[in-house]
PDB file of N, CA and C in Angstrom:
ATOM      1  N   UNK A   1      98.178  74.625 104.554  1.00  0.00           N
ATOM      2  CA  UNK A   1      97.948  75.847 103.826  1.00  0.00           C
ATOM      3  C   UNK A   1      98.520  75.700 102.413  1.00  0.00           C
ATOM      4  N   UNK A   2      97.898  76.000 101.374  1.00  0.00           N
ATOM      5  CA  UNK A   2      98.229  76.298  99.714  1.00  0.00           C
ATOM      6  C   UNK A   2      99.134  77.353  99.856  1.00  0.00           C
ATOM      7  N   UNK A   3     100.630  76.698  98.806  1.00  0.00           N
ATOM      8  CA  UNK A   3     100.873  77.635  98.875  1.00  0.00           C
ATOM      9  C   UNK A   3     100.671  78.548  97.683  1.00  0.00           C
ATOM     10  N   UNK A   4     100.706  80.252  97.903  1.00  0.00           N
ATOM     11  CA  UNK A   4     100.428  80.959  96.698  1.00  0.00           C
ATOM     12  C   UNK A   4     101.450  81.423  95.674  1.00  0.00           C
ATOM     13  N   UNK A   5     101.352  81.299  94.686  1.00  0.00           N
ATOM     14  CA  UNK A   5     102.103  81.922  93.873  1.00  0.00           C
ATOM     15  C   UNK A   5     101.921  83.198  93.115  1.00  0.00           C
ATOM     16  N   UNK A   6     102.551  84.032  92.900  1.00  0.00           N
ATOM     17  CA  UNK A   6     102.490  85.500  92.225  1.00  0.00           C
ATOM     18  C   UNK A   6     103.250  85.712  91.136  1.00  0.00           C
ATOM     19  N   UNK A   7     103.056  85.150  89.621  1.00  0.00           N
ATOM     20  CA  UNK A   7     103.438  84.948  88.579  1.00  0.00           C
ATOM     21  C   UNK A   7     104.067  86.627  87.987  1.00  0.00           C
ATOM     22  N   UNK A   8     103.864  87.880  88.341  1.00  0.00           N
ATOM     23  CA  UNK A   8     104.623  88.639  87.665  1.00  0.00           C
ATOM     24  C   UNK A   8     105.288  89.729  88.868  1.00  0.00           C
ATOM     25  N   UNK A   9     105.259  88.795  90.137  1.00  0.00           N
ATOM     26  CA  UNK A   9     106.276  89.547  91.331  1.00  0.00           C
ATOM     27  C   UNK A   9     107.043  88.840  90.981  1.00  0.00           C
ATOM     28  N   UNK A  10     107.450  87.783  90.782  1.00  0.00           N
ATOM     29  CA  UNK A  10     108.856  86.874  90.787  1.00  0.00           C
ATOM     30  C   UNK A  10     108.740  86.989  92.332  1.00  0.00           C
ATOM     31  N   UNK A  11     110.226  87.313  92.785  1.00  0.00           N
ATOM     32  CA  UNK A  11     110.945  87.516  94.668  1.00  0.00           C
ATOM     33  C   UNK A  11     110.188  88.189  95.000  1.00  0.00           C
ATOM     34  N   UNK A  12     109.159  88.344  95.759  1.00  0.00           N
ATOM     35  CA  UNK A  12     107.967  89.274  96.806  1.00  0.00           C
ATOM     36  C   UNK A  12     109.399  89.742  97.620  1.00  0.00           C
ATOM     37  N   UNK A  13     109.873  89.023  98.228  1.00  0.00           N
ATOM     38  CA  UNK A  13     111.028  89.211  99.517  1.00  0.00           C
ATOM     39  C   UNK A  13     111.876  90.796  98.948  1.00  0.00           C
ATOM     40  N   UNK A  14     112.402  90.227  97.812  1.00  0.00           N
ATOM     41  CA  UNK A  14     113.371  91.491  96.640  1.00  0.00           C
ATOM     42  C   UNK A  14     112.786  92.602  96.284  1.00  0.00           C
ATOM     43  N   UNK A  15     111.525  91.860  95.928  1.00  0.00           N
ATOM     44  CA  UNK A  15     110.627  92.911  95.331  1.00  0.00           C
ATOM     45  C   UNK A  15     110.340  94.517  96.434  1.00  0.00           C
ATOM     46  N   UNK A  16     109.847  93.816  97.712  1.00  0.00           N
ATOM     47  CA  UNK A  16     109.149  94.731  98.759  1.00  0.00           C
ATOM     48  C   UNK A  16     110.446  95.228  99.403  1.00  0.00           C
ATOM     49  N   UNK A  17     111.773  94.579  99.518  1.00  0.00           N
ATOM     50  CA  UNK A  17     112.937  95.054  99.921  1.00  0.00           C
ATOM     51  C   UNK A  17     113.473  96.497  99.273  1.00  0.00           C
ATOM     52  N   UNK A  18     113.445  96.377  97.999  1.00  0.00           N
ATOM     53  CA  UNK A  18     113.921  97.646  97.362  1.00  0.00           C
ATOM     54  C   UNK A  18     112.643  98.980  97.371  1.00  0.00           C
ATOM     55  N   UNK A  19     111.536  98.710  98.222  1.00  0.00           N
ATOM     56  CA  UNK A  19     110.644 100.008  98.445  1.00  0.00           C
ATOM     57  C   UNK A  19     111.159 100.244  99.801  1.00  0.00           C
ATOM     58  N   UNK A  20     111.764  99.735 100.448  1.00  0.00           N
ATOM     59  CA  UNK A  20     112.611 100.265 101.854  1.00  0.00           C
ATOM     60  C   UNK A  20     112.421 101.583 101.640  1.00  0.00           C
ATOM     61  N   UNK A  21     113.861 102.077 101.272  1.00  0.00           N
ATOM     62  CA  UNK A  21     113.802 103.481 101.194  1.00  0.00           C
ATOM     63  C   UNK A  21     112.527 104.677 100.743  1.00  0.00           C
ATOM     64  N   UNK A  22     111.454 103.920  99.720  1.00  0.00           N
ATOM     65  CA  UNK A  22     110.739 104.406  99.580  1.00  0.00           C
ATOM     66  C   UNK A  22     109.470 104.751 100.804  1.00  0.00           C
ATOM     67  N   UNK A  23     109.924 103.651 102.025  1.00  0.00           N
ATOM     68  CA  UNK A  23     108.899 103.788 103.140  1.00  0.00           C
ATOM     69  C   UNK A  23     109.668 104.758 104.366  1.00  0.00           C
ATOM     70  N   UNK A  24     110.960 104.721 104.580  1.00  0.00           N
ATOM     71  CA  UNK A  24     111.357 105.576 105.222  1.00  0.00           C
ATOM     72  C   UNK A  24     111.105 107.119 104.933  1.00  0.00           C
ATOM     73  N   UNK A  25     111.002 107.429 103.022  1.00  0.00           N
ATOM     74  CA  UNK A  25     111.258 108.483 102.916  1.00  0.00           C
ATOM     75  C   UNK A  25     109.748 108.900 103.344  1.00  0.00           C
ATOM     76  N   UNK A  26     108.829 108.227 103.182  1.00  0.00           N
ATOM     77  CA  UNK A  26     107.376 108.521 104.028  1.00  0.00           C
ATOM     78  C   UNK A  26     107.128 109.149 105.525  1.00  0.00           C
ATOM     79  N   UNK A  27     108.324 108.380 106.007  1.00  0.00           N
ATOM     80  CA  UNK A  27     107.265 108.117 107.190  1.00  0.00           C
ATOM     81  C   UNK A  27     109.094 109.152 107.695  1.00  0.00           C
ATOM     82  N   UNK A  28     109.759 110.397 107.024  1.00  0.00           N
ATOM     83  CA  UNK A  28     110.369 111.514 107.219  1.00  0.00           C
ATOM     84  C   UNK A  28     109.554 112.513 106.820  1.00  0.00           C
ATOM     85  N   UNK A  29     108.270 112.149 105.620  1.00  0.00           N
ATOM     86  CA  UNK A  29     107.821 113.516 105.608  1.00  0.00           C
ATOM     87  C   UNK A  29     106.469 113.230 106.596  1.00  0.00           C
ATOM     88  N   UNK A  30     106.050 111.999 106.940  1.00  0.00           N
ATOM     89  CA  UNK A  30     105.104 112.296 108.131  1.00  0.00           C
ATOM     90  C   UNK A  30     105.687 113.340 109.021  1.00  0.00           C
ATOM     91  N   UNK A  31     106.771 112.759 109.245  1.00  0.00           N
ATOM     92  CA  UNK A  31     107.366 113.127 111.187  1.00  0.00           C
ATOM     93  C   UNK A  31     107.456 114.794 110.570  1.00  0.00           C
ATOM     94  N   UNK A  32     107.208 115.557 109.559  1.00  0.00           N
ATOM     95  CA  UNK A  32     107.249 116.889 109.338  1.00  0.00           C
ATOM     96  C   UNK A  32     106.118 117.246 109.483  1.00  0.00           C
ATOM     97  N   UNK A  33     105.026 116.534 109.771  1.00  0.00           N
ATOM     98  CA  UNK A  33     103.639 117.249 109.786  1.00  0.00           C
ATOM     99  C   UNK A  33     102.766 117.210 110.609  1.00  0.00           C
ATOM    100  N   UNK A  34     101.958 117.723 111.340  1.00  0.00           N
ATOM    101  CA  UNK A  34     101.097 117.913 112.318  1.00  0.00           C
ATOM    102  C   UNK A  34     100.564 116.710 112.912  1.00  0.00           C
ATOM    103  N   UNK A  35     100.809 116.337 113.965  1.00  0.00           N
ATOM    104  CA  UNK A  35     100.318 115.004 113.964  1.00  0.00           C
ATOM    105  C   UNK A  35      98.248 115.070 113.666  1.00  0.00           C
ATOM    106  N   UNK A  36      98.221 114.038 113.395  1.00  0.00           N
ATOM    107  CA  UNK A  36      96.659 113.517 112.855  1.00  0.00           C
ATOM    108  C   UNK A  36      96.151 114.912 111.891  1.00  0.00           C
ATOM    109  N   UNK A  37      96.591 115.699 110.851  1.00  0.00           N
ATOM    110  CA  UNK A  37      96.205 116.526 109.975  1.00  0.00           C
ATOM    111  C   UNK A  37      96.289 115.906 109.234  1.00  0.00           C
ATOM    112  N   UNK A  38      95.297 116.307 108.198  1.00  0.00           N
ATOM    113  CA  UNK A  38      95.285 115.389 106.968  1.00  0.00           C
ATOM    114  C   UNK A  38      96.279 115.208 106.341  1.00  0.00           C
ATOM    115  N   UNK A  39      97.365 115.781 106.324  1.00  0.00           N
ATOM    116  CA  UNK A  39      98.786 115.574 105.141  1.00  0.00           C
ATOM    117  C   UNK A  39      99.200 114.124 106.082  1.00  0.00           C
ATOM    118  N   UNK A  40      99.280 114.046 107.626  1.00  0.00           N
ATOM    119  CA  UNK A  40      99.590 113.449 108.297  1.00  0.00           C
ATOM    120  C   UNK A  40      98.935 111.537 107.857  1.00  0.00           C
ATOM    121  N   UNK A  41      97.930 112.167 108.188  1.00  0.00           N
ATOM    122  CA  UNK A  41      96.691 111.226 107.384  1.00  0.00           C
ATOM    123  C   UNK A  41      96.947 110.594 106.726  1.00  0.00           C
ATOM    124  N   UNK A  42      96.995 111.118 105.439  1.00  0.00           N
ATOM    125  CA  UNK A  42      97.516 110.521 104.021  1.00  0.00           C
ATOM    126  C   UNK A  42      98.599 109.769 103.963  1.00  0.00           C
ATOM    127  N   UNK A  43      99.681 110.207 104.782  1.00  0.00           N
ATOM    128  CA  UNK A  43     101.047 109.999 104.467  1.00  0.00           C
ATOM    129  C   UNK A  43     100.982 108.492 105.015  1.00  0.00           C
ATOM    130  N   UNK A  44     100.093 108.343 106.210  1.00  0.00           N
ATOM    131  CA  UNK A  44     100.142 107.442 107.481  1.00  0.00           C
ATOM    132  C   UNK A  44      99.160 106.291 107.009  1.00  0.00           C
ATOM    133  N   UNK A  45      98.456 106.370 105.765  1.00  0.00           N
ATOM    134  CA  UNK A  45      97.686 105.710 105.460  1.00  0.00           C
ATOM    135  C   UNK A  45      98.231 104.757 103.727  1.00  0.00           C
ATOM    136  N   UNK A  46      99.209 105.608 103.280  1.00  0.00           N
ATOM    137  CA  UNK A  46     100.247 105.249 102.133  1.00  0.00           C
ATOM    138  C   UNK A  46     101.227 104.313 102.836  1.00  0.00           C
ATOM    139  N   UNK A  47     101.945 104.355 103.938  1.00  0.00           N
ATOM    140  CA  UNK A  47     102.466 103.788 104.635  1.00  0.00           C
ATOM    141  C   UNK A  47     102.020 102.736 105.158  1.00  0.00           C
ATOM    142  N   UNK A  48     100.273 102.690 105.872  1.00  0.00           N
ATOM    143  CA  UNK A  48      99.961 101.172 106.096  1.00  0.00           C
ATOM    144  C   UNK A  48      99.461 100.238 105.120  1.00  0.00           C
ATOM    145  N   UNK A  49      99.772 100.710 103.865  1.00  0.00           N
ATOM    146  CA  UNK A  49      99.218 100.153 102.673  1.00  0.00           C
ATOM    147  C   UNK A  49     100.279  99.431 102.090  1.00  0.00           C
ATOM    148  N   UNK A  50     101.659 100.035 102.013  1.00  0.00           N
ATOM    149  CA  UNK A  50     102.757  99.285 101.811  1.00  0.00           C
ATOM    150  C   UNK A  50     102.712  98.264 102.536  1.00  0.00           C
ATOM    151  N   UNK A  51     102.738  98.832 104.125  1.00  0.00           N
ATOM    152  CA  UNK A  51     103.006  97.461 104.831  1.00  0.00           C
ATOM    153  C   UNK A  51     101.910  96.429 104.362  1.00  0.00           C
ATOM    154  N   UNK A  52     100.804  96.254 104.285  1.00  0.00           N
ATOM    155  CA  UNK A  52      99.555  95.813 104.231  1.00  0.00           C
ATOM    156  C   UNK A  52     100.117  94.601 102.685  1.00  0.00           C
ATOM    157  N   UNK A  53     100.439  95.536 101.627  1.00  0.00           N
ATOM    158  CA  UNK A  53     101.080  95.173 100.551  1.00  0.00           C
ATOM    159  C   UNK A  53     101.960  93.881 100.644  1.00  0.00           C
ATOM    160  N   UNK A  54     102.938  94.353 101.315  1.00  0.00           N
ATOM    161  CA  UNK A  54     104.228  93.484 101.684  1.00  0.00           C
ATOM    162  C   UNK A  54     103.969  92.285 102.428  1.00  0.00           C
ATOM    163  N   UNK A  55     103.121  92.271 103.185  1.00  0.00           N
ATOM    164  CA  UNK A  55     102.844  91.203 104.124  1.00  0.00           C
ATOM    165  C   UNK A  55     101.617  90.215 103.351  1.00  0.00           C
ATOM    166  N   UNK A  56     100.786  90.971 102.790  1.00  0.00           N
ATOM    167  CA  UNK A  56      99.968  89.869 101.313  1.00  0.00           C
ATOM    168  C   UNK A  56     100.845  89.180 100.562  1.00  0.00           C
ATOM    169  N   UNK A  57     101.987  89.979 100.006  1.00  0.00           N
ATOM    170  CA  UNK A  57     102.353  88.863  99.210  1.00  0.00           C
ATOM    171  C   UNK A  57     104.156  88.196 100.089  1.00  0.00           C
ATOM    172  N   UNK A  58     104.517  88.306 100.909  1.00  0.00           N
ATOM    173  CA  UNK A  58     105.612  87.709 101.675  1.00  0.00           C
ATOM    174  C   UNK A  58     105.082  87.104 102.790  1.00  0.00           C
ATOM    175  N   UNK A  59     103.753  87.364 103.066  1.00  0.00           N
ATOM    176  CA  UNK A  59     103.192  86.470 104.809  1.00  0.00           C
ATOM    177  C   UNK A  59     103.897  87.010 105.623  1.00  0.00           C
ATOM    178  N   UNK A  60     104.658  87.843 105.489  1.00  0.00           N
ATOM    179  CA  UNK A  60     105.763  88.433 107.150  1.00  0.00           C
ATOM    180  C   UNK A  60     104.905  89.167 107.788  1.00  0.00           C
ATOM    181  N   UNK A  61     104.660  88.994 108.519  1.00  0.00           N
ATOM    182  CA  UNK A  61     103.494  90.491 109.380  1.00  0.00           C
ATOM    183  C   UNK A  61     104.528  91.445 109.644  1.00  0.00           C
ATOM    184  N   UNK A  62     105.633  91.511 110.009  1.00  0.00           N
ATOM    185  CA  UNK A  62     106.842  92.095 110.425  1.00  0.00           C
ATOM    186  C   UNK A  62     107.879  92.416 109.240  1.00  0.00           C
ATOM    187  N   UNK A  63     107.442  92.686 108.021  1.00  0.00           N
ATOM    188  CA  UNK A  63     108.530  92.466 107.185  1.00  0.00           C
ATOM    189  C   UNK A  63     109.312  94.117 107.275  1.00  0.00           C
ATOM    190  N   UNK A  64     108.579  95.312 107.274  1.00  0.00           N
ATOM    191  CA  UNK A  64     109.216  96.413 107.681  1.00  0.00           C
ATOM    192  C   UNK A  64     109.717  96.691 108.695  1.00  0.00           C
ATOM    193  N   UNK A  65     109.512  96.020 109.732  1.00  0.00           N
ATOM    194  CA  UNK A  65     110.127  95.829 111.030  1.00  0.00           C
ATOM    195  C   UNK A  65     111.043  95.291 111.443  1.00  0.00           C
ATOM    196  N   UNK A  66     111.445  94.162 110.681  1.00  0.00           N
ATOM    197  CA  UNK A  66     112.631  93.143 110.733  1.00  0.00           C
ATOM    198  C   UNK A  66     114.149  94.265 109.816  1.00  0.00           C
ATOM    199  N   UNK A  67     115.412  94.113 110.485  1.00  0.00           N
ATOM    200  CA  UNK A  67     116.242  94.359 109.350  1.00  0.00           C
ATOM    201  C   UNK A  67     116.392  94.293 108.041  1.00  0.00           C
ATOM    202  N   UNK A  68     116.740  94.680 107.196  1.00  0.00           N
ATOM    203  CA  UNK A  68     117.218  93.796 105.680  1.00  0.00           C
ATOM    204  C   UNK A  68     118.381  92.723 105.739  1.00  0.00           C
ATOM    205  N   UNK A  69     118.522  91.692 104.649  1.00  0.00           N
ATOM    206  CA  UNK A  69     119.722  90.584 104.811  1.00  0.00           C
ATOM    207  C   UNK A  69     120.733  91.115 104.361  1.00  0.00           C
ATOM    208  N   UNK A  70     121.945  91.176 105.183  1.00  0.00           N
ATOM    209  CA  UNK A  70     123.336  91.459 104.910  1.00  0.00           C
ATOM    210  C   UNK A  70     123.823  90.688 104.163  1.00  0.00           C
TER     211      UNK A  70
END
């Protein structure tokens, strides 16, 4: 496999690490909303896009799933 490079991410790993909090705070205002209503929807679909995001450019399929490095 080639490997790829991403000339203005620099660290993908750093990069997608510091939207952490930005995916938790998502997926607190999901758990506030109706399940499958559209706010629900949206929220749940911003969320598999990050992940979707993160795993294009780090290859982790698991990268929100795994801890962060201590």
């Amino acid at each position: 496999m080639v490997k790829v490079r991403y000339t203005g991410l620099g660290d993908a790993r750093a990069t997608f690490e510091t939207l952490r909090p930005f995916r938790g705070a998502i997926i607190a205002m999901r758990s506030r909303c109706r399940p499958f209503h559209t706010d629900y929807l949206v929220l749940d679909a911003l969320d598999k896009a990050l992940i979707t995001a993160a795993f294009h450019f780090t290859r982790d399929p698991d990268f929100y799933s795994s801890k962060p490095p201590s």
